[in-house]
Each structure stands twice: as structure tokens, then as C-alpha cells.
N, C-alpha and C. Protein backbone atom coordinates (compact mmCIF):
# COMPACT_ATOMS: atom_id res chain seq x y z
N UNK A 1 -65.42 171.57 -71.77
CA UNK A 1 -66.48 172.39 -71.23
C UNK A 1 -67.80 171.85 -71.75
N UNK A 2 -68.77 171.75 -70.92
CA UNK A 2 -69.82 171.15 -71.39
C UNK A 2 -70.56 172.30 -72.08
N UNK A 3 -70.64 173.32 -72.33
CA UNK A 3 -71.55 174.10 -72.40
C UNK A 3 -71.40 174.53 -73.87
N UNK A 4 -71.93 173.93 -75.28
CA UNK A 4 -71.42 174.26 -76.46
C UNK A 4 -71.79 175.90 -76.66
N UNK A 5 -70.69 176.48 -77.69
CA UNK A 5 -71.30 177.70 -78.16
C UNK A 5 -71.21 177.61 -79.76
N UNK A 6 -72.23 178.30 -80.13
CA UNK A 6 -72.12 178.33 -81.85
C UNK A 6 -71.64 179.77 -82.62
N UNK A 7 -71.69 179.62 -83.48
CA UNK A 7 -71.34 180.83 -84.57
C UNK A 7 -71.65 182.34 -84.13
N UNK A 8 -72.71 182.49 -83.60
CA UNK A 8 -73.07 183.62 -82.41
C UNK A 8 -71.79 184.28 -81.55
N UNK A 9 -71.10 183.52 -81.12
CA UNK A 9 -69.84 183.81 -80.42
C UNK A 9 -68.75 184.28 -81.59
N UNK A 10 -68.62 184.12 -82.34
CA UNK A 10 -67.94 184.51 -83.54
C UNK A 10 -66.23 183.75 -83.26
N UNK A 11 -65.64 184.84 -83.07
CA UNK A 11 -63.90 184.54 -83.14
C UNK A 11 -63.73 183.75 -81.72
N UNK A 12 -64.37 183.71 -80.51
CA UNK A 12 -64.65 183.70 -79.38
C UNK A 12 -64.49 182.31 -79.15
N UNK A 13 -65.30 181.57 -79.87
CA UNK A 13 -65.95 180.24 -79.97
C UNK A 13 -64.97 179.32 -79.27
N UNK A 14 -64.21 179.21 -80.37
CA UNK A 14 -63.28 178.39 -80.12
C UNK A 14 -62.63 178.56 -78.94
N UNK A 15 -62.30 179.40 -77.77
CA UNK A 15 -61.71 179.81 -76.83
C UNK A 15 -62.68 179.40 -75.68
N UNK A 16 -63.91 179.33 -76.06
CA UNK A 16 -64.49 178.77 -74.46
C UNK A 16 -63.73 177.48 -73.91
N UNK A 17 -63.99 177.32 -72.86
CA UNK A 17 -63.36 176.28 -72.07
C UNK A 17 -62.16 176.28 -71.08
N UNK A 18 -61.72 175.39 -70.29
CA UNK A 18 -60.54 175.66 -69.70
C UNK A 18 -59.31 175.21 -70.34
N UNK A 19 -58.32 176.55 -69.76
CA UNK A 19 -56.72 176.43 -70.46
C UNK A 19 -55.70 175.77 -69.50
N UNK A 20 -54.59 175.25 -69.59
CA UNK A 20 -53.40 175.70 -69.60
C UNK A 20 -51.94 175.89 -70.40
N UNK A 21 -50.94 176.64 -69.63
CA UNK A 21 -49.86 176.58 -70.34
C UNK A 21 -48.56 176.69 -69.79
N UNK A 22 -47.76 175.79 -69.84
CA UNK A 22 -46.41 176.03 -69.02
C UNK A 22 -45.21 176.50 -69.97
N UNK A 23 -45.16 177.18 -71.21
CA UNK A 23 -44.52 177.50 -71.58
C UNK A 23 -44.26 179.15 -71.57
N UNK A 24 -44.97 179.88 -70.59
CA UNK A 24 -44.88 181.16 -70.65
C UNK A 24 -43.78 181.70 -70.45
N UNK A 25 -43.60 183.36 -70.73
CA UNK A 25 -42.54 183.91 -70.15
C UNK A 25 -42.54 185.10 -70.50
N UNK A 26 -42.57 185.99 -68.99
CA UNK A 26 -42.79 187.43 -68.75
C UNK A 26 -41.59 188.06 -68.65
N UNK A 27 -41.25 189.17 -69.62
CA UNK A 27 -39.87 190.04 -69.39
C UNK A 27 -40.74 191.42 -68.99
N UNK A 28 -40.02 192.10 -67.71
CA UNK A 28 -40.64 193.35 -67.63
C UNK A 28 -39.49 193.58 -66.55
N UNK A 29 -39.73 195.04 -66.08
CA UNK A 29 -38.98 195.38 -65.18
C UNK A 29 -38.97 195.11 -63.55
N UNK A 30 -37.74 194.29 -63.28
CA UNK A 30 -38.13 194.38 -61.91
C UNK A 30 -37.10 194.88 -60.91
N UNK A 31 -38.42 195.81 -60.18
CA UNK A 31 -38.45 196.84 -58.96
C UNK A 31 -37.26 196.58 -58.08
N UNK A 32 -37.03 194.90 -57.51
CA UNK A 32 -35.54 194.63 -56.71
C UNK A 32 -34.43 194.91 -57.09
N UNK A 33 -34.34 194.05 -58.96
CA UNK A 33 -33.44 194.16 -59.79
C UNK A 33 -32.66 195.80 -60.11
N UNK A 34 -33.79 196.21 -60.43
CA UNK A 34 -33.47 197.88 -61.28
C UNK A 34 -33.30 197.43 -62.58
N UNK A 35 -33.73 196.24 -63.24
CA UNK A 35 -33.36 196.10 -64.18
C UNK A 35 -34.43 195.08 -64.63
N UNK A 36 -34.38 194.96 -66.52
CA UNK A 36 -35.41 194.15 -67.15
C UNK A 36 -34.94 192.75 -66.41
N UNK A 37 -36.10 191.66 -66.33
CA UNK A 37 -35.71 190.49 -66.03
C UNK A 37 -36.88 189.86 -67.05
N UNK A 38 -36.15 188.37 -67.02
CA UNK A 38 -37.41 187.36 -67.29
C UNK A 38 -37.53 185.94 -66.64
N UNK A 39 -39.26 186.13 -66.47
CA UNK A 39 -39.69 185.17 -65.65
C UNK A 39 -40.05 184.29 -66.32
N UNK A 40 -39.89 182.80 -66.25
CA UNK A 40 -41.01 181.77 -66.93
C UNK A 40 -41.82 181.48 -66.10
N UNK A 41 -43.29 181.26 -66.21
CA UNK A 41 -44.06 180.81 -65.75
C UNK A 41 -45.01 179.75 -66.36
N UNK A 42 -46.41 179.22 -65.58
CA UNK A 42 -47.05 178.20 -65.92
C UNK A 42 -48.46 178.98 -65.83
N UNK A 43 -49.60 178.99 -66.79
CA UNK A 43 -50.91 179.55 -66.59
C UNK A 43 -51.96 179.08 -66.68
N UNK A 44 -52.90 179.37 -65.84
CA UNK A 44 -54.36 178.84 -65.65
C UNK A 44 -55.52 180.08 -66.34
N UNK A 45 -56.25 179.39 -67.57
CA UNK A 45 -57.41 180.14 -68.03
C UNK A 45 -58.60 179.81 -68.25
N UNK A 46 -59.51 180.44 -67.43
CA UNK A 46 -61.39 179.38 -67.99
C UNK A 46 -61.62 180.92 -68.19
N UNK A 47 -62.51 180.35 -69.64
CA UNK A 47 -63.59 181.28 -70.49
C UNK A 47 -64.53 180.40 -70.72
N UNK A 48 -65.53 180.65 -69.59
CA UNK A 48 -66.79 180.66 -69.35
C UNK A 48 -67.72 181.05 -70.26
N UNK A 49 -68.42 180.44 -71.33
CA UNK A 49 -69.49 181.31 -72.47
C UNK A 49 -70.53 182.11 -71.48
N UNK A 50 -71.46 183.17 -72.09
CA UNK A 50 -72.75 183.69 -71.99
C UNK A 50 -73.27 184.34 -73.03
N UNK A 51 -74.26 184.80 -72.54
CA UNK A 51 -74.74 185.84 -73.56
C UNK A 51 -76.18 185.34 -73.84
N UNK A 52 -77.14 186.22 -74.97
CA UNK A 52 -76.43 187.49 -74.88
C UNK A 52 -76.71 188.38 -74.35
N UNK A 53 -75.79 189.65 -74.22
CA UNK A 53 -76.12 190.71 -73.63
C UNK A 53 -76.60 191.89 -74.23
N UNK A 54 -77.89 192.28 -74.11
CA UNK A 54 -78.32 193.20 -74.93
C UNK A 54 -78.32 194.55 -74.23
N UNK A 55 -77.79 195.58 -74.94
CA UNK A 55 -77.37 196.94 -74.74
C UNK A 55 -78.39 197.91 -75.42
N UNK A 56 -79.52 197.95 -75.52
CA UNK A 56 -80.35 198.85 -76.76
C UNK A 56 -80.75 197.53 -77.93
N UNK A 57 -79.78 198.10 -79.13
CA UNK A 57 -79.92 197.32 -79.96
C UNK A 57 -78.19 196.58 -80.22
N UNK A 58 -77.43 196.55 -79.62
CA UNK A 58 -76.31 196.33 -79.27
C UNK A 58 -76.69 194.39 -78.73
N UNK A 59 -75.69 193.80 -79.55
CA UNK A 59 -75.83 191.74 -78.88
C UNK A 59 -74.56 191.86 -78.68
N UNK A 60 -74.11 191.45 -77.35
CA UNK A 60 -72.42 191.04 -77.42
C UNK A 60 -72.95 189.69 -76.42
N UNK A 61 -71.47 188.60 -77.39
CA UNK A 61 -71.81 187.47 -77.37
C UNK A 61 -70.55 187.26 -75.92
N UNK A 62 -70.43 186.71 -75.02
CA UNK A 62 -69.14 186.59 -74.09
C UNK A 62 -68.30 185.58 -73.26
N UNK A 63 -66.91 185.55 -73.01
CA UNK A 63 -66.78 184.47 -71.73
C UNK A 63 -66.20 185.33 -70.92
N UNK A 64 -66.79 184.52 -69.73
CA UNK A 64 -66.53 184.76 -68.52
C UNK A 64 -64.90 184.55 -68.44
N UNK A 65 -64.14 185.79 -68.11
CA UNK A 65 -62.49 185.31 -67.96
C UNK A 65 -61.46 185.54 -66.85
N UNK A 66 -61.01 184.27 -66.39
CA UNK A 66 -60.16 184.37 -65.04
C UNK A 66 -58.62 183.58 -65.50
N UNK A 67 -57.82 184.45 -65.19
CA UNK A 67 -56.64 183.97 -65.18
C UNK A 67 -55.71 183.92 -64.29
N UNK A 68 -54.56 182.77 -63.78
CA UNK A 68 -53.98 182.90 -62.51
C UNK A 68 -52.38 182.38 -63.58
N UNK A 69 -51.47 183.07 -62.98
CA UNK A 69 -49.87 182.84 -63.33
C UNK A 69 -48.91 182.22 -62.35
N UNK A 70 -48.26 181.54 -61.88
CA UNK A 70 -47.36 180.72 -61.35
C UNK A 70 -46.05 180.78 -61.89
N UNK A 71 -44.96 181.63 -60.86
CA UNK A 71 -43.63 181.43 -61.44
C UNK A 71 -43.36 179.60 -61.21
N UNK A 72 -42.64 179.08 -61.70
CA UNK A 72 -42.39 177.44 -61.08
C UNK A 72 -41.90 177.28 -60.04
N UNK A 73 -42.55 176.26 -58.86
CA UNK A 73 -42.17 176.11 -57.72
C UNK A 73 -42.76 176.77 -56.89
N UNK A 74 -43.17 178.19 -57.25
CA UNK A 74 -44.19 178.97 -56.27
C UNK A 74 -45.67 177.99 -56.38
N UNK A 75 -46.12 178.33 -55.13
CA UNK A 75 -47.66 178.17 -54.96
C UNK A 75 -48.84 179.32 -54.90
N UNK A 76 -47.93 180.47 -55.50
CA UNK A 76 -49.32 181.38 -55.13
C UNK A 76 -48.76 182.34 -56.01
N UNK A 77 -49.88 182.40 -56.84
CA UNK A 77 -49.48 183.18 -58.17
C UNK A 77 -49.21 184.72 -58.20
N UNK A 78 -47.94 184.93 -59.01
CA UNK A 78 -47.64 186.23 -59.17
C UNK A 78 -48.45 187.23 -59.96
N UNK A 79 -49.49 186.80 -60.43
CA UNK A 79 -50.43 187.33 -61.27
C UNK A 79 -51.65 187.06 -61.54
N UNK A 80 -52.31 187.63 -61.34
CA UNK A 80 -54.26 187.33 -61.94
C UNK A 80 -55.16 188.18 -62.35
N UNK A 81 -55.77 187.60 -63.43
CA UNK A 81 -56.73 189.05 -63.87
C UNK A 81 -58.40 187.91 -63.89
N UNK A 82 -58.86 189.10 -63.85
CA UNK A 82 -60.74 188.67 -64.06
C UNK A 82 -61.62 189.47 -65.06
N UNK A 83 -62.10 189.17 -66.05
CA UNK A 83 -62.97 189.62 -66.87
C UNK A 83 -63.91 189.64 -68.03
N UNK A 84 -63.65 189.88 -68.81
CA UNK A 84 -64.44 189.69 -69.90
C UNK A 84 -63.95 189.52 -71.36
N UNK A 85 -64.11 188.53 -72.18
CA UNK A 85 -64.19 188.44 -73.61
C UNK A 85 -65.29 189.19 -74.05
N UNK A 86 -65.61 189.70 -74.91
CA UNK A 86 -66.75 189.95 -75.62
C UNK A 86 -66.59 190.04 -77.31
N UNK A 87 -68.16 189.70 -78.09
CA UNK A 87 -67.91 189.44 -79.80
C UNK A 87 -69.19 190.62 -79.80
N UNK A 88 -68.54 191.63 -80.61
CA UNK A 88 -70.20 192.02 -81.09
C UNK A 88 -70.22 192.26 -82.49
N UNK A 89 -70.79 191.42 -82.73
CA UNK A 89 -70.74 190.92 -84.42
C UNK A 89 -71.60 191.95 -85.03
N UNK A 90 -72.13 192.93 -84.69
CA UNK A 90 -72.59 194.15 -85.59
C UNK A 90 -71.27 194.65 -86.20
N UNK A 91 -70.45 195.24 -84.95
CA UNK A 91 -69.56 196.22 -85.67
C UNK A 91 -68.39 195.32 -85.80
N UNK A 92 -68.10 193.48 -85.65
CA UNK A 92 -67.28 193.16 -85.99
C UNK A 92 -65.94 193.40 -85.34
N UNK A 93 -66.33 193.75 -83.64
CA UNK A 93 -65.28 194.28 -82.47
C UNK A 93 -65.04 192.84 -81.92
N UNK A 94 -63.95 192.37 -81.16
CA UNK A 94 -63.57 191.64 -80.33
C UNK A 94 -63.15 192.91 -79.01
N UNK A 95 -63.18 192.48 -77.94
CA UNK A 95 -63.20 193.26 -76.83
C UNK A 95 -62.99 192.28 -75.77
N UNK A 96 -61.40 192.80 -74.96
CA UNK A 96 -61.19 192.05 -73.71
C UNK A 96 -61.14 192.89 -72.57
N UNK A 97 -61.67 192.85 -71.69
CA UNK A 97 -62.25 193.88 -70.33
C UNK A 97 -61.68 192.90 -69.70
N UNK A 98 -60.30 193.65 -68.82
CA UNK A 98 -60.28 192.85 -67.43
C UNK A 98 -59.38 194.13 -66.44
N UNK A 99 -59.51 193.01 -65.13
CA UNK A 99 -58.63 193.94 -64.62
C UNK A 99 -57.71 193.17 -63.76
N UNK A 100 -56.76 193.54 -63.07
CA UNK A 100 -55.95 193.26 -62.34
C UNK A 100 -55.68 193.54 -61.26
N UNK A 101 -55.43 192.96 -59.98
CA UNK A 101 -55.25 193.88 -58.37
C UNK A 101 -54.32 194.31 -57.92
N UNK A 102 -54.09 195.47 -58.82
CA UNK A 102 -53.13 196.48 -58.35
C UNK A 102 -53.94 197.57 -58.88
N UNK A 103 -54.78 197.39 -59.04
CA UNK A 103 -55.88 198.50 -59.09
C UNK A 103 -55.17 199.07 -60.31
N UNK A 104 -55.80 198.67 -61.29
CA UNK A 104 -55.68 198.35 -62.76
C UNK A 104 -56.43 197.98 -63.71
N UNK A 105 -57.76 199.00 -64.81
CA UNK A 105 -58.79 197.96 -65.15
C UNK A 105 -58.46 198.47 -67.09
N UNK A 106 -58.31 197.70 -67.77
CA UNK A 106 -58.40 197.53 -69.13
C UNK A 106 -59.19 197.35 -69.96
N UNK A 107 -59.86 198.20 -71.16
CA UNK A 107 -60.60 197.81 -72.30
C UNK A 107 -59.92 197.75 -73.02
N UNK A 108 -59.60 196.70 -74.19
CA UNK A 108 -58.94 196.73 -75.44
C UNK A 108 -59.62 195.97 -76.41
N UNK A 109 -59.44 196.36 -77.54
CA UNK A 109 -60.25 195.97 -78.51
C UNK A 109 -60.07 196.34 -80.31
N UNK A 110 -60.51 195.72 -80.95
CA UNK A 110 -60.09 195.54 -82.70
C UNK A 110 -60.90 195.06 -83.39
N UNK A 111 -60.91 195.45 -84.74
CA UNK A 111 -61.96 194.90 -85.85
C UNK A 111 -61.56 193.37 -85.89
N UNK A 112 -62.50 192.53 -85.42
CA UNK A 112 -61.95 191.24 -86.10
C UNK A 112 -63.27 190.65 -87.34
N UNK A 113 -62.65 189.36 -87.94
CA UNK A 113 -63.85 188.79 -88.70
C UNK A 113 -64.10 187.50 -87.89
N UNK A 114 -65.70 187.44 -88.00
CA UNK A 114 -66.15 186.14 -87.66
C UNK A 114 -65.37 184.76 -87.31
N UNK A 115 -64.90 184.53 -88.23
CA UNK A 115 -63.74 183.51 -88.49
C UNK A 115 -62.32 183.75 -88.59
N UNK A 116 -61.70 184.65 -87.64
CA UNK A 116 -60.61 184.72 -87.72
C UNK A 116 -59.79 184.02 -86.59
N UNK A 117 -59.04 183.50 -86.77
CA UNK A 117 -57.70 182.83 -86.40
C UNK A 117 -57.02 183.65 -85.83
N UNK A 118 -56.52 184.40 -86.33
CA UNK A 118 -55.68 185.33 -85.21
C UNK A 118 -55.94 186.82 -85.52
N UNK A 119 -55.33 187.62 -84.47
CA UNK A 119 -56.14 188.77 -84.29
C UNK A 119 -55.83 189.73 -83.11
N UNK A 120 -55.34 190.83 -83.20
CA UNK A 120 -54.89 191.90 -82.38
C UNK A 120 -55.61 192.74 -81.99
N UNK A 121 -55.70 192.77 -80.93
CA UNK A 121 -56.61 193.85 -79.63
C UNK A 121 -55.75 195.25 -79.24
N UNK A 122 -56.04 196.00 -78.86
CA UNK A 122 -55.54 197.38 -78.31
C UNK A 122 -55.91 198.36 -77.74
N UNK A 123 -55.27 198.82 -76.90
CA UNK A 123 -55.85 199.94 -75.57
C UNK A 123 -54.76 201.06 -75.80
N UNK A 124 -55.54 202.10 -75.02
CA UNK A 124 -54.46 203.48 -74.76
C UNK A 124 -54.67 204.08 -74.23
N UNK A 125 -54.02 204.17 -73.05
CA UNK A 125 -54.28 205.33 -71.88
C UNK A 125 -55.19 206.83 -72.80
N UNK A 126 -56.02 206.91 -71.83
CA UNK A 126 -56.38 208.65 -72.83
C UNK A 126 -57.65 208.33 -73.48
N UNK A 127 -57.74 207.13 -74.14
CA UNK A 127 -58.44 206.71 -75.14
C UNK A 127 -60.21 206.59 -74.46
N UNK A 128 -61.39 206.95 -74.93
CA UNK A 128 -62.85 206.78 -74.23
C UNK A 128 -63.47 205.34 -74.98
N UNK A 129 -62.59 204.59 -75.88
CA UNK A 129 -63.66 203.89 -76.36
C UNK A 129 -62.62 202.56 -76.10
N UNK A 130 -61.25 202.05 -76.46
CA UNK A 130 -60.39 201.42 -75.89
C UNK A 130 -59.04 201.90 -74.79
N UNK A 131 -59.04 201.83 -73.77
CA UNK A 131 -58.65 202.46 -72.81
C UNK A 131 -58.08 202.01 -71.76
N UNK A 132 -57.09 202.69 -70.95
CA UNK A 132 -56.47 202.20 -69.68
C UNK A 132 -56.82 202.85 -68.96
N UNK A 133 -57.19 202.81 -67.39
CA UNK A 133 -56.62 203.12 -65.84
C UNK A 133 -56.31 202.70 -65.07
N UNK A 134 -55.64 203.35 -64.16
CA UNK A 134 -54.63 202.78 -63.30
C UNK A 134 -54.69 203.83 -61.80
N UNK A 135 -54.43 203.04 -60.77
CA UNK A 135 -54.98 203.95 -59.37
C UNK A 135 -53.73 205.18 -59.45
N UNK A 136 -53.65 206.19 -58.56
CA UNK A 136 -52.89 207.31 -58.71
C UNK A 136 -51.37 207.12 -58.32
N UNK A 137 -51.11 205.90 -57.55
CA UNK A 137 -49.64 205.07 -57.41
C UNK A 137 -49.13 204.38 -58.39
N UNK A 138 -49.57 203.78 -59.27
CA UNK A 138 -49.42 203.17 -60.79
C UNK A 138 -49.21 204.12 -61.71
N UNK A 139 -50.01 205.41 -62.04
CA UNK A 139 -50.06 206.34 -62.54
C UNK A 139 -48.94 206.85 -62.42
N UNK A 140 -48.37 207.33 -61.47
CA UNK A 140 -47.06 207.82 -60.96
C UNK A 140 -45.93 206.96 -61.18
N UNK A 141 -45.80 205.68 -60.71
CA UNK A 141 -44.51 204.71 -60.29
C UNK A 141 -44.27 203.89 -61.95
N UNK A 142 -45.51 203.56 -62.69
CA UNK A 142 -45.09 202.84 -63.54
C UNK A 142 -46.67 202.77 -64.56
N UNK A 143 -46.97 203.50 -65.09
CA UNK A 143 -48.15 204.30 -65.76
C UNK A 143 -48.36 203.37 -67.30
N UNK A 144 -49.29 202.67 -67.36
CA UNK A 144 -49.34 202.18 -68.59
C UNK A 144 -49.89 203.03 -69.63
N UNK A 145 -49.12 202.85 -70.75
CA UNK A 145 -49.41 204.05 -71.86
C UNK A 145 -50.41 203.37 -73.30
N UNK A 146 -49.68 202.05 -72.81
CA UNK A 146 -50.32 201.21 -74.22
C UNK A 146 -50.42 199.94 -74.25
N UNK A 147 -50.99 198.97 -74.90
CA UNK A 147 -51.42 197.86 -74.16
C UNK A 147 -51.79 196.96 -75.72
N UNK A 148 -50.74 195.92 -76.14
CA UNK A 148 -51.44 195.17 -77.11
C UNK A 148 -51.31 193.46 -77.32
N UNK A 149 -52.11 192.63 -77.20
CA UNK A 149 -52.41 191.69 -77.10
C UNK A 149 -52.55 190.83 -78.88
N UNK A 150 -51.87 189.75 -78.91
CA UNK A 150 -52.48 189.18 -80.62
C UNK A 150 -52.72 187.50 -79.92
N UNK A 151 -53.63 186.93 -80.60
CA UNK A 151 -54.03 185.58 -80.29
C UNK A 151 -54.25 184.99 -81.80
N UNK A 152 -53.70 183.74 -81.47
CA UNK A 152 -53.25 183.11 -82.65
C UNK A 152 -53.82 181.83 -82.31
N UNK A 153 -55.22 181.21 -82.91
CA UNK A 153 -55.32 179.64 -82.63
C UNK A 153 -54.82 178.57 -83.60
N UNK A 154 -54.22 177.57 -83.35
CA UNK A 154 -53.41 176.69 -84.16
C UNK A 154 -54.14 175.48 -84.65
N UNK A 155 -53.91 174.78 -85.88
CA UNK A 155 -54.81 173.65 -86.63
C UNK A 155 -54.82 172.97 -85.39
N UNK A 156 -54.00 172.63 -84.06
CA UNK A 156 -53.95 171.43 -82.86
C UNK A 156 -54.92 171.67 -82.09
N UNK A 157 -55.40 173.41 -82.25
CA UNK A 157 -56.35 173.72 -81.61
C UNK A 157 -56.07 174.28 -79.89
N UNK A 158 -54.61 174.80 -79.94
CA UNK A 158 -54.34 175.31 -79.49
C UNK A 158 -54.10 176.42 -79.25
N UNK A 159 -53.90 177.65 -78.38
CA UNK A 159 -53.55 179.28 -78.71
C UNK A 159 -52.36 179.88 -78.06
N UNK A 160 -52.06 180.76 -78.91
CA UNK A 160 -50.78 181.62 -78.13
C UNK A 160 -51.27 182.99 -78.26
N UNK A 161 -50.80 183.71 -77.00
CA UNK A 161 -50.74 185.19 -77.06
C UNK A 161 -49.60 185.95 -76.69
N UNK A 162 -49.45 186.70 -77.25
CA UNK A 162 -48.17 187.60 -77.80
C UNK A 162 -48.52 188.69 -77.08
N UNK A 163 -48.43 189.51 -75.77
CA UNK A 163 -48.92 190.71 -75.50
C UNK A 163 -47.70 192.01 -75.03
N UNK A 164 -48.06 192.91 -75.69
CA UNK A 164 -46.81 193.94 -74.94
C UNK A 164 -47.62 195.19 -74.27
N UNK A 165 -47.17 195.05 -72.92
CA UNK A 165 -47.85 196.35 -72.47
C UNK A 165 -46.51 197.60 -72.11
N UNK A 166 -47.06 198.47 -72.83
CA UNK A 166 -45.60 199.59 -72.88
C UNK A 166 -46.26 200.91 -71.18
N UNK A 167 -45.17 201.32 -70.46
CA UNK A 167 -44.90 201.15 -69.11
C UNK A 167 -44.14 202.62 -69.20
N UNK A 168 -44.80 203.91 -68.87
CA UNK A 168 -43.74 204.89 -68.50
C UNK A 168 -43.09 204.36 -66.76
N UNK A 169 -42.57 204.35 -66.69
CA UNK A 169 -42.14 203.76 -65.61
C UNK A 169 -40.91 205.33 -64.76
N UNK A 170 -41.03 204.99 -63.22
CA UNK A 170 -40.24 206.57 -63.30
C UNK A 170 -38.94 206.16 -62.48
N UNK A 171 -38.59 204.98 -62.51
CA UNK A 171 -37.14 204.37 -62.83
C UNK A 171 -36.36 204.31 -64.20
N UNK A 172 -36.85 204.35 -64.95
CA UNK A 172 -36.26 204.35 -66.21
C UNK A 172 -36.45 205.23 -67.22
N UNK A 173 -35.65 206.02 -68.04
CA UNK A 173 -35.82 207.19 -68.47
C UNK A 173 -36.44 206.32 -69.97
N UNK A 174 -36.40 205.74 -70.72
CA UNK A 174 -37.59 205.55 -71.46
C UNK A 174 -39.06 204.52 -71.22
N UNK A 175 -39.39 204.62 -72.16
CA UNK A 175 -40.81 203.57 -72.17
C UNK A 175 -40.04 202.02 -72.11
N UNK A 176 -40.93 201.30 -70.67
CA UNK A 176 -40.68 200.11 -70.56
C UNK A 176 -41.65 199.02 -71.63
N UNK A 177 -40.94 197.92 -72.37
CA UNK A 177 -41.95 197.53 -73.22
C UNK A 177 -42.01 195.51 -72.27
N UNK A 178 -42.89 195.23 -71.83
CA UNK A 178 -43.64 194.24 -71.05
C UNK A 178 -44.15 193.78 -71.78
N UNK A 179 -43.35 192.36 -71.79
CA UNK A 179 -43.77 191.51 -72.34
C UNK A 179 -44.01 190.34 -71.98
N UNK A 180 -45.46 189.42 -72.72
CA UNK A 180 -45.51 188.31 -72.27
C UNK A 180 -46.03 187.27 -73.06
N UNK A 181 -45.88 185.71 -72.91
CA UNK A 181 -46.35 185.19 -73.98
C UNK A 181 -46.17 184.04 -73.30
N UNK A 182 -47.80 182.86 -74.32
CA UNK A 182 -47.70 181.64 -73.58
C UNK A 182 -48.07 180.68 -74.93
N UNK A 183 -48.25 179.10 -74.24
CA UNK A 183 -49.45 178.84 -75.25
C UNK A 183 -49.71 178.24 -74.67
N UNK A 184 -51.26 177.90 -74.64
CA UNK A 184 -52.36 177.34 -73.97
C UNK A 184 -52.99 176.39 -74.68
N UNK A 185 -52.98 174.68 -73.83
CA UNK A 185 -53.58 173.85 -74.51
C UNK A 185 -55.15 173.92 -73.39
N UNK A 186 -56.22 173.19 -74.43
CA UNK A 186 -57.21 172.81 -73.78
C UNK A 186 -57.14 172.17 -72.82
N UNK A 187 -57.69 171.84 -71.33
CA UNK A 187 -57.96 170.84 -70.16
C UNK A 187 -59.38 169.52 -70.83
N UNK A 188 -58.58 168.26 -70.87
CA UNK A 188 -60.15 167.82 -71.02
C UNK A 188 -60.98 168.09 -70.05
N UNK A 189 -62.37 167.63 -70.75
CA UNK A 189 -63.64 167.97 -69.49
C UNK A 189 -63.62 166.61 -68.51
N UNK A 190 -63.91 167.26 -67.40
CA UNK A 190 -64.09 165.94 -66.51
C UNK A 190 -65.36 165.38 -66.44
């Protein structure tokens, strides 16, 4: 990515640029099946830097974030989200805003430090400050209750994320726990 970012971006930094990763793999429930399955897939990620964005007296530092998923062999991804990283190094929050089209939009978020390496985010339905919604068919059919994400960058300078999103679901008499995980190397710049 041509566009350097510095210390301003905090935990962030290192994550600008474009990803991929073909080692993924999504276990969750599927609707044909009636039952948990797992998918491997291959993923596409650009985090776009900006900033900053000033709120009052509020700086959040950010990338721009788009992600697309590919089971193998398909051409048209089973998954995509669009949104936001954000650092706001006052209160020492990391914050990922995105959403998904199934009419689905997510805040999650955690104390991180400046320099941290790895680091866990979190949402909860209910919640006004990290939070889920979901349209009134989601809500009903398969209702997300909880939502947690950890990112781990490696000395190669690579990252993995570990995410479980837990799923009242009204096929299954308990909480579905959705899971997914990849690791993502850098794209050189062209």
C-alpha cells in the first residue's frame, strides 16, 4: 500500500494494506444440512488508512474495510462485509464497525494498547456502546447474541483471526457457536 501510516494509527498500523488468505475455515450451521458443517474457504481484505476523524474532542485514527470470502472453486463469494477499523487512542479502544448483507450491522470493540500484537474485540446484542442488529427475519430465524473476534499479528508479519459469533438460532434448541478463522498474508504493492 502506498499510503504510509504512523504511530497515530496505534494497533491499526500494521494492518493497513491489502490481504489474503486461503487457509480459512467457517463451521456454523447449515440451513440445507440441519446440521453444523464446515466450510474452507479463501479471503480477500483491503484496509484502507484515514483519518483523522474528529468527533468534539474525540481523534479516531481508521481503515477503510472490505472483505469478500470464496468457498474453493466458487466464483462468487459466500460472504462480504464493509466497514470500519477504528484506534482512538484517548480511551485506548480498538473498534470494528461493519456490516453484512443480510441486513446485519456490528460494533465491537476492547481496551487495547498502542502496541499490541494481539487483541480481542466484542459485541452484544442489547449492548448501546458495543452492539449488534439484525433485520426482524435474522432476529427471529437465527438472532446473534454475541460476537467475538481476537487478531494476532505474527514476527512474518502476518495475521490471524479467531472469531466466534454465538447464534440463537430457532432450529436448534441451544446457542449456535460460529466459527471462523483465517490467516492473512500481505499482497505486494503493485
Amino acid at each position: 500500500m502506498a499510503e504510509e501510516v504512523g504511530p497515530e494509527f496505534g494497533p491499526l498500523a500494521v494492518l493497513a494494506g491489502e490481504w489474503e488468505g486461503d487457509q480459512g475455515v467457517d463451521v456454523a450451521f447449515g440451513n440445507t444440512e440441519g446440521s453444523m458443517i464446515t466450510t474452507p474457504f479463501r479471503e480477500r481484505v483491503t484496509l484502507k488508512p484515514f483519518g483523522p476523524v474528529d468527533n468534539g474532542t474525540q481523534h479516531l485514527y481508521g481503515l477503510d474495510y472490505h472483505m469478500a470470502a470464496w468457498r474453493f472453486g466458487e466464483e462468487k463469494p459466500f460472504h462480504t462485509e464493509i466497514g470500519y477499523w477504528l484506534w482512538d487512542a484517548e480511551l485506548g479502544h480498538v473498534m470494528r464497525c461493519f456490516m453484512v448483507p443480510r441486513g446485519q450491522v456490528l460494533i465491537a470493540g476492547g481496551i487495547v494498547a498502542p502496541d499490541a500484537t494481539s487483541y480481542t474485540l466484542r459485541a452484544e446484542v442489547g449492548s448501546t456502546e458495543y452492539g449488534i442488529l439484525s433485520n426482524p427475519y435474522l432476529a427471529r430465524a437465527a438472532n446473534t447474541t454475541l460476537y467475538e473476534v481476537t487478531i494476532s499479528v505474527a514476527p512474518d508479519g502476518s495475521f490471524t483471526y479467531d472469531s466466534t459469533t454465538t447464534i440463537d438460532h430457532a432450529r436448534v434448541s441451544e446457542p449456535v457457536a460460529h466459527t471462523d478463522h483465517n490467516v492473512l498474508r500481505r499482497l505486494p504493492e503493485a
